[in-house]
Protein backbone atom coordinates (compact mmCIF):
# COMPACT_ATOMS: atom_id res chain seq x y z
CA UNK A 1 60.28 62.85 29.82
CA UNK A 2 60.43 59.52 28.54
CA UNK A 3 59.28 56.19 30.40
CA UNK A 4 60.97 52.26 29.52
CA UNK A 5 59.00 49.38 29.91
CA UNK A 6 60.94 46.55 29.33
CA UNK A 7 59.45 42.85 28.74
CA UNK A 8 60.82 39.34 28.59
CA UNK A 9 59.06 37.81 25.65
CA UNK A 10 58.92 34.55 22.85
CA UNK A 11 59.75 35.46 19.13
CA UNK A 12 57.73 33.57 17.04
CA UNK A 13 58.79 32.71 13.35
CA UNK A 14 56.24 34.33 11.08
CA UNK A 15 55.93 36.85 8.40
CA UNK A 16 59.75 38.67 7.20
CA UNK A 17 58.32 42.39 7.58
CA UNK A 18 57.20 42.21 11.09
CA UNK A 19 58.34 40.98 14.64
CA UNK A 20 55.67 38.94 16.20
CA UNK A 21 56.12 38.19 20.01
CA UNK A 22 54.01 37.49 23.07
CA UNK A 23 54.24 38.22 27.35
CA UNK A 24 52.76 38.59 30.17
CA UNK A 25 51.55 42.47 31.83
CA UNK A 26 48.94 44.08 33.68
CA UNK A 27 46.81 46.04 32.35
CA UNK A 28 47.93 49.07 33.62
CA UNK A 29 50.87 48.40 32.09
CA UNK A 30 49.15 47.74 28.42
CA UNK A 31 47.35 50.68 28.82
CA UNK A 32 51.04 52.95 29.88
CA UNK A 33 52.13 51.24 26.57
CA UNK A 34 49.51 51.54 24.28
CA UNK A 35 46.11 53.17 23.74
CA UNK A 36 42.35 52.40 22.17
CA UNK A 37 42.04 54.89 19.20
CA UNK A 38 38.01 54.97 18.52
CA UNK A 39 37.14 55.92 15.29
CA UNK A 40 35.86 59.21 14.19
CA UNK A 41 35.89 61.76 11.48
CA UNK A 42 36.53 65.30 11.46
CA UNK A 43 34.59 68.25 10.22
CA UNK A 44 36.34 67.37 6.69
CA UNK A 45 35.53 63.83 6.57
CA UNK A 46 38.52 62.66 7.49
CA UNK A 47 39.06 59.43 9.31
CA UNK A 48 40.67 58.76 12.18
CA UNK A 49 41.19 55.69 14.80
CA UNK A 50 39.82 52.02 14.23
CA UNK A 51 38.11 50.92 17.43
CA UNK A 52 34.37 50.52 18.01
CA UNK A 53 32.86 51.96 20.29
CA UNK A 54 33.08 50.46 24.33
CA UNK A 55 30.25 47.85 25.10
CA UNK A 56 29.42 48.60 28.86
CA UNK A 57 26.87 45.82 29.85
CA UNK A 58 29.84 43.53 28.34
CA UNK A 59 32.57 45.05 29.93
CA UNK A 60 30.71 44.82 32.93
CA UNK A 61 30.03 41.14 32.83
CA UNK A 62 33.77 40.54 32.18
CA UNK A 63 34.52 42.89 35.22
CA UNK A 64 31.93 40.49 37.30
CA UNK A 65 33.75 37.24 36.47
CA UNK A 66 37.26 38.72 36.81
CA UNK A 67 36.80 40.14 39.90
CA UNK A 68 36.04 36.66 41.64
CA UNK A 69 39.62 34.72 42.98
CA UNK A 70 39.51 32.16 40.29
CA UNK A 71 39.01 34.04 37.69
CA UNK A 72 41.28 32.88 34.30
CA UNK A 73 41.75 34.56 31.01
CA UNK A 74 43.81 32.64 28.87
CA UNK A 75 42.72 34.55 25.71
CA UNK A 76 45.99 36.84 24.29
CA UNK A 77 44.73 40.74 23.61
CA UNK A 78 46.89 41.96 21.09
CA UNK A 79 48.45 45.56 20.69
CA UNK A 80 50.29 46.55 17.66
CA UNK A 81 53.44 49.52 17.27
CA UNK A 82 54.99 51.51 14.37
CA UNK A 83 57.84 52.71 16.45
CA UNK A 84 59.16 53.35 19.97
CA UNK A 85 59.63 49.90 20.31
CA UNK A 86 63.48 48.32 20.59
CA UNK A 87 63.50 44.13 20.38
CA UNK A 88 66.89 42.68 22.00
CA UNK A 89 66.75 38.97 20.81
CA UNK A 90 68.35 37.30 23.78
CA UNK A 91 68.57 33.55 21.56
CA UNK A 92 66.84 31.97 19.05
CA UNK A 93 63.18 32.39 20.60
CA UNK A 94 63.48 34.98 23.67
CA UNK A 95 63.67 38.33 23.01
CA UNK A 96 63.50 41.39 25.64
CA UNK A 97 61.02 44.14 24.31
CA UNK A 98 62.09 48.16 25.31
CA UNK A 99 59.06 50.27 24.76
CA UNK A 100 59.50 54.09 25.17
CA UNK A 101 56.36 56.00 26.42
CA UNK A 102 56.79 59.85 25.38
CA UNK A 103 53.75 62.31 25.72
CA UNK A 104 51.40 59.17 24.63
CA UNK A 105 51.56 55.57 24.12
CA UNK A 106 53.05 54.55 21.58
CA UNK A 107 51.09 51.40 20.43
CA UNK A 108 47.58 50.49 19.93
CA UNK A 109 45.35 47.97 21.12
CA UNK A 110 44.14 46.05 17.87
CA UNK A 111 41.77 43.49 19.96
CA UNK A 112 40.97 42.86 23.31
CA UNK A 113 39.42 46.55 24.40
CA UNK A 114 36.97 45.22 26.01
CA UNK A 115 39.04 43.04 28.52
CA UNK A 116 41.47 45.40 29.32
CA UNK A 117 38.60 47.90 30.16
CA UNK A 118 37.23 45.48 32.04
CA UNK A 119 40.61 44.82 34.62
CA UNK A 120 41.23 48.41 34.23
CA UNK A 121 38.42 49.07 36.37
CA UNK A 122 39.85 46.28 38.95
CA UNK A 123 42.81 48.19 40.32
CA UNK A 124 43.40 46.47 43.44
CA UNK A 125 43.47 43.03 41.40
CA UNK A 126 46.99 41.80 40.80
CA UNK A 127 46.36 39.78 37.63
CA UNK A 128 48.41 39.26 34.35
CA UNK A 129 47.44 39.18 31.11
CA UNK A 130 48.88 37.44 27.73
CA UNK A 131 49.75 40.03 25.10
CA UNK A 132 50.35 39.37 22.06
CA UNK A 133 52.08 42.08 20.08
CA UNK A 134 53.91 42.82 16.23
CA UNK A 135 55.51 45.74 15.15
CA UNK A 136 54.26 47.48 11.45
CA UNK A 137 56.23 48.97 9.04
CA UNK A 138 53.66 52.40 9.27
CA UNK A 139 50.01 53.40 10.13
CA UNK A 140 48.66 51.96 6.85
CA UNK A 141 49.88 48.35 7.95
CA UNK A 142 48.99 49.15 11.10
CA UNK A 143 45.23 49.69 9.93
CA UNK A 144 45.47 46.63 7.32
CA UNK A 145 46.50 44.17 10.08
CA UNK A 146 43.42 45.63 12.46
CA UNK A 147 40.93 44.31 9.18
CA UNK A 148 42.62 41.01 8.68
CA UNK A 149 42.55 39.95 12.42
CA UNK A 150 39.02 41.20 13.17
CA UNK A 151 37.36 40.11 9.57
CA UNK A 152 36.49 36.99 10.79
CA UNK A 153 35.67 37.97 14.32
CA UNK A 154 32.22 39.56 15.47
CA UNK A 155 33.49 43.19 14.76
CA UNK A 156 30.95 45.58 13.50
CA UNK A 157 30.74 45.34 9.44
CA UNK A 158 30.37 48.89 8.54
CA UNK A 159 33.24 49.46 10.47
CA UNK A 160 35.42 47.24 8.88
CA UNK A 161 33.67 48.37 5.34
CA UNK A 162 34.80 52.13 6.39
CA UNK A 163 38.68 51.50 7.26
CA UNK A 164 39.04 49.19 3.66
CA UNK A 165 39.09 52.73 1.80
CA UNK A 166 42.94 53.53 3.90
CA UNK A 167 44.57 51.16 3.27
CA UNK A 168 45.92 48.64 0.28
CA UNK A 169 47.40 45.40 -0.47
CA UNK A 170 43.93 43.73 1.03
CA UNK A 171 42.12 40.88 -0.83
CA UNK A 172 40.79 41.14 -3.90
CA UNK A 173 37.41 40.64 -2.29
CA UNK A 174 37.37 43.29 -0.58
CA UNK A 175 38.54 45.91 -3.30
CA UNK A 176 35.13 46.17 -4.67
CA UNK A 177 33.70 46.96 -1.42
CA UNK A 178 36.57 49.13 -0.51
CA UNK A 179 35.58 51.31 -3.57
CA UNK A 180 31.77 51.55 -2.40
CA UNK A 181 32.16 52.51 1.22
CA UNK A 182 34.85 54.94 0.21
CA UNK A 183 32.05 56.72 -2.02
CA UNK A 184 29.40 56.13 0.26
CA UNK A 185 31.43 58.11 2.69
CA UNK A 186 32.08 60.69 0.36
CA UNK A 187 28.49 60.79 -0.57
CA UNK A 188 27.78 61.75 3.12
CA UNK A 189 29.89 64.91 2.78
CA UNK A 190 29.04 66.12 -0.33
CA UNK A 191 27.40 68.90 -0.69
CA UNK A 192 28.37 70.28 3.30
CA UNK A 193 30.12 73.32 1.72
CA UNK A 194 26.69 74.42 0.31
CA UNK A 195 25.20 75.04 -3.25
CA UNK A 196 22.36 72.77 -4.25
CA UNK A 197 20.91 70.76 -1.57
CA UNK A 198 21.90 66.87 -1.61
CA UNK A 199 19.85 64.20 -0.70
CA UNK A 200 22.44 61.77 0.78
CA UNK A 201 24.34 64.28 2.45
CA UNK A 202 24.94 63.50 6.55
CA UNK A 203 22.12 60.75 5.69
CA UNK A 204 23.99 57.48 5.33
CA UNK A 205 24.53 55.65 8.15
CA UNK A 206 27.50 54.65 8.92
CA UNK A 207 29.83 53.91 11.93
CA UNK A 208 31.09 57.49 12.35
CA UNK A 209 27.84 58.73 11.36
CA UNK A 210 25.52 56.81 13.55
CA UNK A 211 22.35 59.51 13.11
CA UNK A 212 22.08 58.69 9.35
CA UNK A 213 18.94 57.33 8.28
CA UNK A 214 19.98 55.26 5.11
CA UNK A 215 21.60 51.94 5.14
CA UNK A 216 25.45 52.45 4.35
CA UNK A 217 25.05 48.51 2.66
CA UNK A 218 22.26 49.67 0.94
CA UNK A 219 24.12 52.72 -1.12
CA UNK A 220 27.45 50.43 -1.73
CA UNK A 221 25.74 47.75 -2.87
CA UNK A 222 24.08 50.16 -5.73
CA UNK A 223 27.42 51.38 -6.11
CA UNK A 224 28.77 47.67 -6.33
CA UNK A 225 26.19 47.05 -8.73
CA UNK A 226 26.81 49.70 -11.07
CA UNK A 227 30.86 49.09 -10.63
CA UNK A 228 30.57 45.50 -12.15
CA UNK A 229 28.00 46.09 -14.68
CA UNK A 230 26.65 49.66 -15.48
CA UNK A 231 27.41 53.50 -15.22
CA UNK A 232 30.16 53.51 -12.72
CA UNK A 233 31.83 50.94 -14.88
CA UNK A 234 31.23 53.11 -18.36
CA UNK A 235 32.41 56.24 -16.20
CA UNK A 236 35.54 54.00 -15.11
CA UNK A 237 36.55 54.07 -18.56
CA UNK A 238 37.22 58.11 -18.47
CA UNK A 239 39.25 60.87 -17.07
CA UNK A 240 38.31 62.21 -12.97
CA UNK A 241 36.28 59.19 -12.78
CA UNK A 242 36.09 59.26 -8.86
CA UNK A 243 34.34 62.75 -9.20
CA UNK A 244 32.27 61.97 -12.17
CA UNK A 245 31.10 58.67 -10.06
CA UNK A 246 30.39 60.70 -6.62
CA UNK A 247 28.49 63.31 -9.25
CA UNK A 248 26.12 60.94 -10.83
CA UNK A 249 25.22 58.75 -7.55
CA UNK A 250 24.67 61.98 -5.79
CA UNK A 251 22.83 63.44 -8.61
CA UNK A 252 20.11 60.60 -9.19
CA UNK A 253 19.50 60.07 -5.54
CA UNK A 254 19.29 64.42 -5.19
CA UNK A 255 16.37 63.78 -8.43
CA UNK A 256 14.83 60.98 -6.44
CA UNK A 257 14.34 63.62 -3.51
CA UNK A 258 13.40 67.13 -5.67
CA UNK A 259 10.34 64.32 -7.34
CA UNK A 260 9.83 62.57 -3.89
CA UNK A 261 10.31 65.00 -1.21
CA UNK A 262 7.83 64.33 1.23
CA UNK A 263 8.69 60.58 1.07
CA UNK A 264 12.04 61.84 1.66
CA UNK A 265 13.14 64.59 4.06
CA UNK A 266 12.87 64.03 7.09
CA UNK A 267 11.69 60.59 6.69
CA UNK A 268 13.57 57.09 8.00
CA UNK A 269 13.28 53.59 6.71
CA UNK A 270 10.49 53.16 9.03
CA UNK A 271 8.60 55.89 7.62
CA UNK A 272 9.38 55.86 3.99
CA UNK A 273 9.95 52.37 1.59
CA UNK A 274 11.81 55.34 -0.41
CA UNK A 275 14.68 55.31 2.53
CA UNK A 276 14.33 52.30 3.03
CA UNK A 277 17.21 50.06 1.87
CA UNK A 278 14.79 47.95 -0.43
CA UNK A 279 14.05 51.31 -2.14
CA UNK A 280 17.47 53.00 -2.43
CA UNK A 281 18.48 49.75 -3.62
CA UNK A 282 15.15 49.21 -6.31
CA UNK A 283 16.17 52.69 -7.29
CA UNK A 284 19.60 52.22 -8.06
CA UNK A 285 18.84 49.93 -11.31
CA UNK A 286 16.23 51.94 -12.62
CA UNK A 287 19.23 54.81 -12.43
CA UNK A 288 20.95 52.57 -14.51
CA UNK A 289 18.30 52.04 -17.07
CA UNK A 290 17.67 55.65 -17.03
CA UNK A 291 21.83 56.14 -17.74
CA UNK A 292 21.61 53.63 -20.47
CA UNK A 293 18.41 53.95 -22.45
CA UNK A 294 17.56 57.31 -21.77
CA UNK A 295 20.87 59.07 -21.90
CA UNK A 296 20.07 60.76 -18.40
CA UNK A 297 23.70 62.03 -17.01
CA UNK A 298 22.83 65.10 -14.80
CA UNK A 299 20.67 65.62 -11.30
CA UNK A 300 17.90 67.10 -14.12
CA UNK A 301 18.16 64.14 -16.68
CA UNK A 302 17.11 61.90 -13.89
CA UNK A 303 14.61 63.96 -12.36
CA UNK A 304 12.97 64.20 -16.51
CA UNK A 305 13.34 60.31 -16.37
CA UNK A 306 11.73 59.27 -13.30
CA UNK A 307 8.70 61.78 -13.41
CA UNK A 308 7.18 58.71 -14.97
CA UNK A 309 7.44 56.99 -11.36
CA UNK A 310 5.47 60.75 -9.97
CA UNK A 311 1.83 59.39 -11.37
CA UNK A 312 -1.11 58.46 -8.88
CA UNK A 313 -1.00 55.47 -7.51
CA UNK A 314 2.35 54.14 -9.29
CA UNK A 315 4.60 54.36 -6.29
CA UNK A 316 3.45 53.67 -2.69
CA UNK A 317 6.47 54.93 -0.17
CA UNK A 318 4.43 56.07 2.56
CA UNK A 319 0.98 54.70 1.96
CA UNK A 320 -1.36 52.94 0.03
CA UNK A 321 -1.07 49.78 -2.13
CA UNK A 322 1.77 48.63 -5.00
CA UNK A 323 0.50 46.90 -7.84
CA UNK A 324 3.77 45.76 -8.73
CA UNK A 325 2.21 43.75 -11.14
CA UNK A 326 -1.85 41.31 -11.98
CA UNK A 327 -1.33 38.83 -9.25
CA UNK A 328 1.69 40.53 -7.13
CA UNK A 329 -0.34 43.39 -4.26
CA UNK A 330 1.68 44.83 -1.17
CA UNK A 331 0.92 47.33 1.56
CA UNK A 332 3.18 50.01 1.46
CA UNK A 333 5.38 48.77 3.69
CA UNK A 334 5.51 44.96 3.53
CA UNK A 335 8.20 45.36 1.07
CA UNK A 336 11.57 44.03 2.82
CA UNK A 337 15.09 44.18 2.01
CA UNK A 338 15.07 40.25 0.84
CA UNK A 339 16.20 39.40 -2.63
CA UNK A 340 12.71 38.33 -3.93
CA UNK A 341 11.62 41.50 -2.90
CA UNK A 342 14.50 44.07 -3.98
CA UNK A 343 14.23 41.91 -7.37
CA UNK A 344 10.44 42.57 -7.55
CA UNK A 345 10.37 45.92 -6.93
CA UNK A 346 13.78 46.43 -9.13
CA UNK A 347 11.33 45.14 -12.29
CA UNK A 348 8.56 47.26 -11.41
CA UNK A 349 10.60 50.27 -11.14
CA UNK A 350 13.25 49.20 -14.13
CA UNK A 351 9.61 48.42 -16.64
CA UNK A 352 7.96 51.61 -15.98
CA UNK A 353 11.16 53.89 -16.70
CA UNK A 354 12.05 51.95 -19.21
CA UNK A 355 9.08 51.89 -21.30
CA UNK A 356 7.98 55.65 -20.89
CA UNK A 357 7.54 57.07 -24.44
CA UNK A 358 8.08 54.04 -26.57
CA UNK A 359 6.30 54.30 -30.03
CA UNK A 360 5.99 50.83 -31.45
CA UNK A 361 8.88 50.22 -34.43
CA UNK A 362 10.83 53.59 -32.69
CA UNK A 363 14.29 53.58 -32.15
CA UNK A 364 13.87 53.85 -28.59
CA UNK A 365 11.64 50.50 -28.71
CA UNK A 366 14.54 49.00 -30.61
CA UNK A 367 17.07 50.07 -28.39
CA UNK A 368 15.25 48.77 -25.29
CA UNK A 369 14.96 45.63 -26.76
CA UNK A 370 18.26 45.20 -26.97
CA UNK A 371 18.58 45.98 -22.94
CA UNK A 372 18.02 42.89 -20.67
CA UNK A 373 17.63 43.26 -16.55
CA UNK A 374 18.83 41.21 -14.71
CA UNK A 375 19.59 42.81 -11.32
CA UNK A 376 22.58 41.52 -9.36
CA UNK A 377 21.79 41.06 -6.01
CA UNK A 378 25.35 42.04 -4.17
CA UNK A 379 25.74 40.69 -0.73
């Protein structure tokens, strides 16, 4: 059976392809009209919902200072709707809003969660809140209005980085990064179905995938990297590049773990430089020097090409000493994800795969020559 709430609201002037108007409810009556959607994925990968996560020791110090009798909150929360919402305009600016509640609420709350929560748990307390609300044209603008009006506000970054993939029509910005996080997400379910173990299966970290043990920045800004300026962009160029791109990221990194696997399984950044995002980010330009000198395309290319990194006292993930060059000594783990020390250990890694073999006056001495590092340090 259905339910009608009906409220007396202002009409602002503002974008053509959505209504934009503000009132006055309860809370129980924002939550009757719309809901908090957290987000989540599904066996398949599949995303759903937008929200983070509820803060409790915040909601609780909201619930403190709204339960006292002079308690204001001025600041708007603001819900959005697809449908099952009917605007009357009454005159130029007033308009009387008819939302229809069915088997759930129709709307969802796009900020102020943590309010609402808050005077939800304050039942006895007659107190109004402002709402600001606008009506999408479908769940996609629904989900690119959520980025654009948290962006800018304190709203968990991975997050954000995870819904870009869903939608379109964002800033140009953010389509680079939209491309990463959507591969670093596929990255994390590749490989669930079985066949050959991969190393950054259910390991990235991300905000539906809070157990993983890899920074989610750390594999999308290799991704990034290789986008602007290396494999990625030279697969680009080809037919069923999204699955030849998802192959070869999942391939080097699944080399990386058959020639490191006790720096990596069952290791965390803590543990292991080699998870750690100074590593996975190190190791993502000598992939590309690998690609591009060496020719390496499959999970056995790479492992061929970086067997050079296997000898003694070369790499230090879990102990000892790098000698990442004469004057330049570090414990094993006083390497940190800063750019002078990604770049450092980005040339010590990129030298030694790149000059592996090299015959003086060979074609492969020629051809590295004509190959100049420079990594690019994507924020």
């Amino acid at each position: 059976m259905l339910k009608k709430f009906k409220f007396r609201a202002i009409r602002a002037r503002q974008s053509d392809r959505h209504s934009v108007f503000s009132f006055v409810a309860s809370a129980k009556e924002v939550f009757e009209v719309a809901k908090i959607e957290r987000a989540g994925r599904s066996e398949q990968g599949e995303l759903f919902g937008f929200q983070r996560p509820q803060v409790s020791k915040h909601i609780h110090e909201i619930r403190d200072y709204l339960s006292k009798d002079d308690a204001v909150l001025p600041n708007s929360v603001v819900l959005a709707f697809v449908d099952g919402v009917r605007v009357s305009n009454l005159d130029d600016t007033l308009t009387e809003i008819e939302i229809e509640v069915g088997d759930a609420p129709p709307g969802q709350i796009v900020d102020g969660q943590q309010r609402l929560t808050a005077l939800h748990g304050l039942p006895d307390k007659d107190f109004q809140v402002f709402v600001s609300a606008l009506v999408c044209e479908d769940k996609e603008d629904l989900r690119r209005q959520f980025i654009l009006i948290n962006n800018t506000r304190p709203l968990p970054k991975d997050l954000i980085y995870e819904l870009l993939p869903t939608v379109s029509g964002l800033p140009d910005r953010m389509s680079s990064r939209s491309f990463a996080a959507d591969l670093a997400t596929l990255l994390n379910y590749y490989g669930r179905d079985g066949g050959e173990p991969q190393a950054l299966c259910g390991e990235i970290k991300q905000h539906t995938n809070p157990k993983g043990s890899i920074s989610s920045n750390a594999i999308q800004r290799v991704i990034m990297n290789s986008r602007s300026n290396g494999a990625l962009r030279d697969i680009a160029r080809t037919e069923d590049a999204p699955k030849r791109s998802l192959k070869l990221i999942a391939d080097f990194y699944g080399a990386v773990m058959d020639l490191f696997p006790e720096a990596w399984i069952g290791m965390s950044p803590r543990t292991s430089r080699l998870k750690h995002s100074v590593g996975v980010i190190a190791l993502g330009y000598a992939m590309e020097m690998a690609y591009a000198l060496h020719g390496a395309r499959t999970r056995e290319d790479f492992r061929d090409k970086l067997t050079c990194l296997t000898v003694d006292g070369l790499c230090a993930w879990t102990s000892g000493t790098w000698v990442l060059s004469d004057e330049e000594r570090r414990p094993w783990d006083r390497l940190q994800n800063t750019p002078p020390d990604i770049r450092m250990l980005s040339d010590y890694l990129v030298r030694l795969v790149r000059d592996q073999g090299v015959r003086p006056g060979s074609d492969l001495e020629r051809a590295r020559a004509s190959l100049h590092f420079q990594p690019s340090l994507v924020n």
